[in-house]
C-alpha atoms as a PDB file:
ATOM      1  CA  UNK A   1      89.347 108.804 100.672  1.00  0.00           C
ATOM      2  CA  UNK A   2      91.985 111.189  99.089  1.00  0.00           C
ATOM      3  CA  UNK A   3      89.084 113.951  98.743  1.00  0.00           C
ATOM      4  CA  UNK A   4      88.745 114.048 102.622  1.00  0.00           C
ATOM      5  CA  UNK A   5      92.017 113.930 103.118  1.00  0.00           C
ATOM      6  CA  UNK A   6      92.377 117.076 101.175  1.00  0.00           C
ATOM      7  CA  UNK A   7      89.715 118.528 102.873  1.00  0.00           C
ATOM      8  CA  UNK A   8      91.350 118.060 106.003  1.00  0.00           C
ATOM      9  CA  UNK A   9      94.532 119.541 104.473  1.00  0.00           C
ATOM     10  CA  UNK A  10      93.229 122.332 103.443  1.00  0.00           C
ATOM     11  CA  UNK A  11      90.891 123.012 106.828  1.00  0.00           C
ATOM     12  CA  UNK A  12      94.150 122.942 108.912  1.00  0.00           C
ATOM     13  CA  UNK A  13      95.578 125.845 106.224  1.00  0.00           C
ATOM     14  CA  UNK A  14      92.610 127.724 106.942  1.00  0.00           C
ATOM     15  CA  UNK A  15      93.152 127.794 110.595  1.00  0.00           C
ATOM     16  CA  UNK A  16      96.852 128.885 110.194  1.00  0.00           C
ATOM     17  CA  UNK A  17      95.619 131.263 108.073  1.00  0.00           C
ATOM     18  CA  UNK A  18      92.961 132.564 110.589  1.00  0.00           C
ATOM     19  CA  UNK A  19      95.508 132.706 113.218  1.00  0.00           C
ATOM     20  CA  UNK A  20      98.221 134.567 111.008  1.00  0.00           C
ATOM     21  CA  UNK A  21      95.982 137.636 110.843  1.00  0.00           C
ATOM     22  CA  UNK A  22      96.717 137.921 114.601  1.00  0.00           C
ATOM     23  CA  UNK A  23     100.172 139.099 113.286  1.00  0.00           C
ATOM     24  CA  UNK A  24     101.006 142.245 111.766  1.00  0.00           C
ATOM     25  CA  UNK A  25     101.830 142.451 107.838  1.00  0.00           C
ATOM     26  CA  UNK A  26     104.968 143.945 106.204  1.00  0.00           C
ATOM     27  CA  UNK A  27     105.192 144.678 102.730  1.00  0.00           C
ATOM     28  CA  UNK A  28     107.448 146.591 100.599  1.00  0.00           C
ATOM     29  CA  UNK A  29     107.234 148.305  97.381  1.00  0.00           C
ATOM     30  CA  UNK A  30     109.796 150.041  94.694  1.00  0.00           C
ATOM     31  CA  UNK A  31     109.259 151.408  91.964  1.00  0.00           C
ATOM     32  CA  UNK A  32     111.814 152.510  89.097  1.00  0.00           C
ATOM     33  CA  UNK A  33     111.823 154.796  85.909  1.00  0.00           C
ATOM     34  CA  UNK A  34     112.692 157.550  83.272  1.00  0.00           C
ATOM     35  CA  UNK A  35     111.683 161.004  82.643  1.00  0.00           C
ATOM     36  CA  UNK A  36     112.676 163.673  80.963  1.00  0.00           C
ATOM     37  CA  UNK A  37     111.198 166.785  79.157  1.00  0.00           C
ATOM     38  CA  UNK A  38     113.796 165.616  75.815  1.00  0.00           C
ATOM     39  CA  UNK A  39     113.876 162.682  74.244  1.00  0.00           C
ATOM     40  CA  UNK A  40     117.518 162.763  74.057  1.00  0.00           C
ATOM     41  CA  UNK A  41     117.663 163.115  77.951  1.00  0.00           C
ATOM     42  CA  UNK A  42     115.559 160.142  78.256  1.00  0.00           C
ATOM     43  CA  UNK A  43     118.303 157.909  78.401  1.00  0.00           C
ATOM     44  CA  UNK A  44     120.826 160.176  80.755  1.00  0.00           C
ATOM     45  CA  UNK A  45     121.573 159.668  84.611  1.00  0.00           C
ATOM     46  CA  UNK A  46     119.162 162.905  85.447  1.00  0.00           C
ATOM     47  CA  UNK A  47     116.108 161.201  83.705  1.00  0.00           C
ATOM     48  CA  UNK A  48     116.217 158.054  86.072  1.00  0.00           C
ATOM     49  CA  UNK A  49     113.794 158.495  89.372  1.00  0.00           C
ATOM     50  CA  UNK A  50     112.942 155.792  91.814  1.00  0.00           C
ATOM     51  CA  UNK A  51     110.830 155.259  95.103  1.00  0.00           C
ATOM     52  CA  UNK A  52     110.695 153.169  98.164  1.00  0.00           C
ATOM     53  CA  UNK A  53     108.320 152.685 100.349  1.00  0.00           C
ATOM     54  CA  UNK A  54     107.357 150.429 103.347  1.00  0.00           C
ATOM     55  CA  UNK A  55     103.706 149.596 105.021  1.00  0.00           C
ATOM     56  CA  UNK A  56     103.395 147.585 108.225  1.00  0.00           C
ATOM     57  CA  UNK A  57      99.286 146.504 109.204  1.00  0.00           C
ATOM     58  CA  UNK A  58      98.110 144.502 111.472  1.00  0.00           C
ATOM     59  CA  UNK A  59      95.274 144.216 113.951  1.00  0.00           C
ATOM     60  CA  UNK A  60      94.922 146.961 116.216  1.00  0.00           C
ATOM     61  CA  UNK A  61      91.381 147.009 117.509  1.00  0.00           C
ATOM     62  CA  UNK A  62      89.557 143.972 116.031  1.00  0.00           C
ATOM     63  CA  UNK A  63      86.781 143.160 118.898  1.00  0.00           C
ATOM     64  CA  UNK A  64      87.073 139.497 118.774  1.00  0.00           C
ATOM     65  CA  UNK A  65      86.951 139.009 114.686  1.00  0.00           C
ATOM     66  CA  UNK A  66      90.304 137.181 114.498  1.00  0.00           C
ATOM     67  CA  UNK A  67      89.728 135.103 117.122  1.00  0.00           C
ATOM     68  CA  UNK A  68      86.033 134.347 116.013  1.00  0.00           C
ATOM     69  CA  UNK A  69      87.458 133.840 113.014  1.00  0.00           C
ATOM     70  CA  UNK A  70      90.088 131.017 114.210  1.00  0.00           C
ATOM     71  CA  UNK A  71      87.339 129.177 116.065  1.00  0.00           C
ATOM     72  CA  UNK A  72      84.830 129.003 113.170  1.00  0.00           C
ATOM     73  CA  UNK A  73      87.760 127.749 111.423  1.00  0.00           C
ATOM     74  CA  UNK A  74      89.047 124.792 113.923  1.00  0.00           C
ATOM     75  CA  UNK A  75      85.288 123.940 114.098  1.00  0.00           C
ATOM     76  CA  UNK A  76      85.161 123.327 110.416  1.00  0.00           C
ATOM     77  CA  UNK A  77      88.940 121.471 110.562  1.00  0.00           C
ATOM     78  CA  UNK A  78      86.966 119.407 113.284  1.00  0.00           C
ATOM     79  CA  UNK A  79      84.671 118.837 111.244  1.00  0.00           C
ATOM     80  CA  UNK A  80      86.652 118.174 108.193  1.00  0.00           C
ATOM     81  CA  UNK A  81      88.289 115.703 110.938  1.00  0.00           C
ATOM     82  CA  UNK A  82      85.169 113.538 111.501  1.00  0.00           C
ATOM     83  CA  UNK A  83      84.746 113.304 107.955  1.00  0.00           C
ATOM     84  CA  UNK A  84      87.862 112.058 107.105  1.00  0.00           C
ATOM     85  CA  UNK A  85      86.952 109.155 109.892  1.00  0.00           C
ATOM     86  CA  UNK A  86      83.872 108.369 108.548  1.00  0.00           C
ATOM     87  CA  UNK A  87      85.225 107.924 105.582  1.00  0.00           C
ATOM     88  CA  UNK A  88      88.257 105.795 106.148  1.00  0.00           C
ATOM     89  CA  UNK A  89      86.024 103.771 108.438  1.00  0.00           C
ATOM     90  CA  UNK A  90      83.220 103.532 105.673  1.00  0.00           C
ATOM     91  CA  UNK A  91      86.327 102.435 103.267  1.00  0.00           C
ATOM     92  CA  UNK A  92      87.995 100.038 105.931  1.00  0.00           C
ATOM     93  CA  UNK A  93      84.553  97.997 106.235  1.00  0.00           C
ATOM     94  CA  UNK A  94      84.152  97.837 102.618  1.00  0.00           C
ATOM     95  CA  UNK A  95      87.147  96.612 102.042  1.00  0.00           C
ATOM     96  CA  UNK A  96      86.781  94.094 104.849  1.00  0.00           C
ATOM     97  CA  UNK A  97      83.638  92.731 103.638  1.00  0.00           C
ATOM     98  CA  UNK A  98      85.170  92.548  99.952  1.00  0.00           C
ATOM     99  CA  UNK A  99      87.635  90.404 101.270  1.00  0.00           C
ATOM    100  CA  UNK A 100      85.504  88.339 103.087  1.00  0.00           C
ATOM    101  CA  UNK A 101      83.055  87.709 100.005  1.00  0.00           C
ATOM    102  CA  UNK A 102      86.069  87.339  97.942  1.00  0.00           C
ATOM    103  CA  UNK A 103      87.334  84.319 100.586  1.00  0.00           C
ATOM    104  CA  UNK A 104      83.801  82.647 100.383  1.00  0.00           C
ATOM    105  CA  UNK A 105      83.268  83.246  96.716  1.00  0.00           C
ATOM    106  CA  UNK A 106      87.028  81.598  95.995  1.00  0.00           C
ATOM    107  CA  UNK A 107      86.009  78.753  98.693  1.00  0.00           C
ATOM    108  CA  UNK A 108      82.989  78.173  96.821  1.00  0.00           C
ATOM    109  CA  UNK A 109      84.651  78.050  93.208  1.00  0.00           C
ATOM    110  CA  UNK A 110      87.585  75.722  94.520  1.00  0.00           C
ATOM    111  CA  UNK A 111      84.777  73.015  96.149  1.00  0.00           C
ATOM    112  CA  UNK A 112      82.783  73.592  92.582  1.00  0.00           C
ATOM    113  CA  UNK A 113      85.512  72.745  90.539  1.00  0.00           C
ATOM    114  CA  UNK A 114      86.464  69.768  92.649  1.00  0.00           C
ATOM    115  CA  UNK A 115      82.676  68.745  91.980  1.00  0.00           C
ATOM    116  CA  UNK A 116      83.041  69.336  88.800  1.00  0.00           C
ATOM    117  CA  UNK A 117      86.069  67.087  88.327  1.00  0.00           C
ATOM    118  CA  UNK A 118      84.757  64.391  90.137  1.00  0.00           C
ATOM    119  CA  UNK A 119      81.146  64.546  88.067  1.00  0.00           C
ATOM    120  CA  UNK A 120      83.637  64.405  84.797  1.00  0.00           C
ATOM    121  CA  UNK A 121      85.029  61.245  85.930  1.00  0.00           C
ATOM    122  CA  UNK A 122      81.607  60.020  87.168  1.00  0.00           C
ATOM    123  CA  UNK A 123      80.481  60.563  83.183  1.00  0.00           C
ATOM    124  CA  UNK A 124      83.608  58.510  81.815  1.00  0.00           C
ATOM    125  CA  UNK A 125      82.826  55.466  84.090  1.00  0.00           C
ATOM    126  CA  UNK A 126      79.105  55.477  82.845  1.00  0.00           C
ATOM    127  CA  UNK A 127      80.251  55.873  79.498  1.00  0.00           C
ATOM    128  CA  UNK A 128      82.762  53.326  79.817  1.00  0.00           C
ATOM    129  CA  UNK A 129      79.999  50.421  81.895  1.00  0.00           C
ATOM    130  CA  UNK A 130      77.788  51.827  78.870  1.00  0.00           C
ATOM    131  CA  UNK A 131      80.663  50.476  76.440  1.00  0.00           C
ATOM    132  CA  UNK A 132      81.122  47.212  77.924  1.00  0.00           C
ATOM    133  CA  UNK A 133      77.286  46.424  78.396  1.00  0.00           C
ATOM    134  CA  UNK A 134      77.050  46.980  81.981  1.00  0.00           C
ATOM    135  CA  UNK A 135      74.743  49.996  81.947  1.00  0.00           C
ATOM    136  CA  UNK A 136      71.882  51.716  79.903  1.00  0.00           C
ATOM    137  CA  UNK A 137      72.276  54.727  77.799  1.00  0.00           C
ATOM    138  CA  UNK A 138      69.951  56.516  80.337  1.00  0.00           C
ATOM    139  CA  UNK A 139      72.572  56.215  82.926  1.00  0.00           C
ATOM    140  CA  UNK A 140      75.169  57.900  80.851  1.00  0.00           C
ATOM    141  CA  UNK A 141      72.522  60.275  79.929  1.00  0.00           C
ATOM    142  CA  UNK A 142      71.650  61.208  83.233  1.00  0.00           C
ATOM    143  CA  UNK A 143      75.552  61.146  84.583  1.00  0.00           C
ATOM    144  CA  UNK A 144      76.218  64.025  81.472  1.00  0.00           C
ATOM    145  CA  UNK A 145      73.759  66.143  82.488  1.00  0.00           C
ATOM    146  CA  UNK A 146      75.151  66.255  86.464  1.00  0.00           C
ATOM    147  CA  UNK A 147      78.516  67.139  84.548  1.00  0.00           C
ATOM    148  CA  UNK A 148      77.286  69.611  83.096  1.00  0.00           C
ATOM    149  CA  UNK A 149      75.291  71.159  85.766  1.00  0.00           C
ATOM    150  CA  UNK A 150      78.369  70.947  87.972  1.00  0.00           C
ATOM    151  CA  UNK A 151      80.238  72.270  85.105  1.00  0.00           C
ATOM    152  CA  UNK A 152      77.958  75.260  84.872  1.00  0.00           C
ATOM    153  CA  UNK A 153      78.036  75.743  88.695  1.00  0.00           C
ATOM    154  CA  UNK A 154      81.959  76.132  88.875  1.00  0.00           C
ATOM    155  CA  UNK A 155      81.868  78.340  86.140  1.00  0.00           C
ATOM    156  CA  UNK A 156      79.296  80.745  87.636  1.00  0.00           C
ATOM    157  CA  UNK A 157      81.415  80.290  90.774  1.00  0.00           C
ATOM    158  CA  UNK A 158      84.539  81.487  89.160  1.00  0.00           C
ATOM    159  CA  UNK A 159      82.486  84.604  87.655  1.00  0.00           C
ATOM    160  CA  UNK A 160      81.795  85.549  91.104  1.00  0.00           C
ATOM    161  CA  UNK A 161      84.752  84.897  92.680  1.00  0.00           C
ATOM    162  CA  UNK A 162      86.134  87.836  89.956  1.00  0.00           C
ATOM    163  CA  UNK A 163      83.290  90.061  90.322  1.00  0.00           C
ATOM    164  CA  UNK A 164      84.903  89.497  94.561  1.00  0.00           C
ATOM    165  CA  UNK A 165      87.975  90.372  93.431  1.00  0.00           C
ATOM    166  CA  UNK A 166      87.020  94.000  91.286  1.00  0.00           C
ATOM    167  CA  UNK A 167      84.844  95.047  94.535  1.00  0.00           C
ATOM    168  CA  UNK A 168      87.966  94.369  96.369  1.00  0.00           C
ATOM    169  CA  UNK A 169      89.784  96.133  94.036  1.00  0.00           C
ATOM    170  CA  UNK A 170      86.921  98.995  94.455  1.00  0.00           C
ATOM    171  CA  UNK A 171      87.148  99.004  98.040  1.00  0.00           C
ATOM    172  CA  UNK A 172      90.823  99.649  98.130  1.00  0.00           C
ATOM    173  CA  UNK A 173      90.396 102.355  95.988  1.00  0.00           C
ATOM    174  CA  UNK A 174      91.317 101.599  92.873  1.00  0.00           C
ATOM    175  CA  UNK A 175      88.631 102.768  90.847  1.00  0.00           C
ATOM    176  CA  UNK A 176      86.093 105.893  90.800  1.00  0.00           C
ATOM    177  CA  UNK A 177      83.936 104.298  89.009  1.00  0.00           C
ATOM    178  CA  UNK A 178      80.734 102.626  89.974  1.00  0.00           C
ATOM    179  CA  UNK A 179      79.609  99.035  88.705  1.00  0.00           C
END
């Protein structure tokens, strides 16, 4: 996202640079120094020389370059335009559908762990009906290993719920990385 966005920076300095060569240039120059014949003169008033001088350029007779030149480059800011869309767009869906796997995934984990609770107390009452003499061993047997399945569930539920969450953070930008 920030990469196209430069690109698009730096395609709209191009075509203000384009259209600056339309315009004459000025520049200036001095220069400043010693001579002498002596090196004891060297450092008198008659030894010191200097110059000045002045250039203006521009664009006299150009047949069309300049202005060929500006509309190859607003055809590559246009382009540098789309791109930056396509991205943002590309990065707005992601993060969309992050979010939206990151609501289901949390929905899922919440509803797991609420299964998982209720399995928990499911394996205390059969251990408990096992302790009085109401139930079989197989029963508390068989209402452990649902606890533990559920257990298992909610905790591969909660993994993905945080695997949701760094895609999200992905999405938003907030790594360059890939998983």
């Amino acid at each position: 996202m920030v990469a196209a966005e430069r690109r698009l920076a730096a395609a709209d300095a191009e075509i203000a640079a384009a259209a600056a060569e339309r315009f004459p240039s000025f520049s200036l120059t001095a220069g400043l120094g010693l001579i002498s014949l002596a090196l004891g003169d060297l450092l008198t008033q008659d030894a010191i020389i200097g110059s000045l001088g002045g250039a203006i350029s521009g664009p006299l007779i150009d047949f069309g370059r300049v202005g060929t030149r500006i509309d190859q480059r607003e055809a590559e800011g246009r382009e540098a335009f789309a791109n930056y869309r396509k991205t943002l767009f590309t990065a707005l869906g992601e993060t969309e559908a992050a979010l939206g796997g990151l609501d289901a995934a949390r929905r899922n984990a919440s509803g797991l762990l609420r299964q998982s609770e209720l399995d928990r107390a499911a394996a205390e009452i059969a251990r408990e009906r096992y302790r009085l003499g109401l139930s079989t061993f197989l029963t508390v047997l068989d209402a452990e290993r649902v606890r533990l399945a559920s257990a298992e569930a909610a905790v591969s539920a909660l993994a993905s719920a945080r695997r949701q969450e760094i895609a999200l953070y992905r999405a938003a930008g907030g790594a360059d990385a890939a998983p």
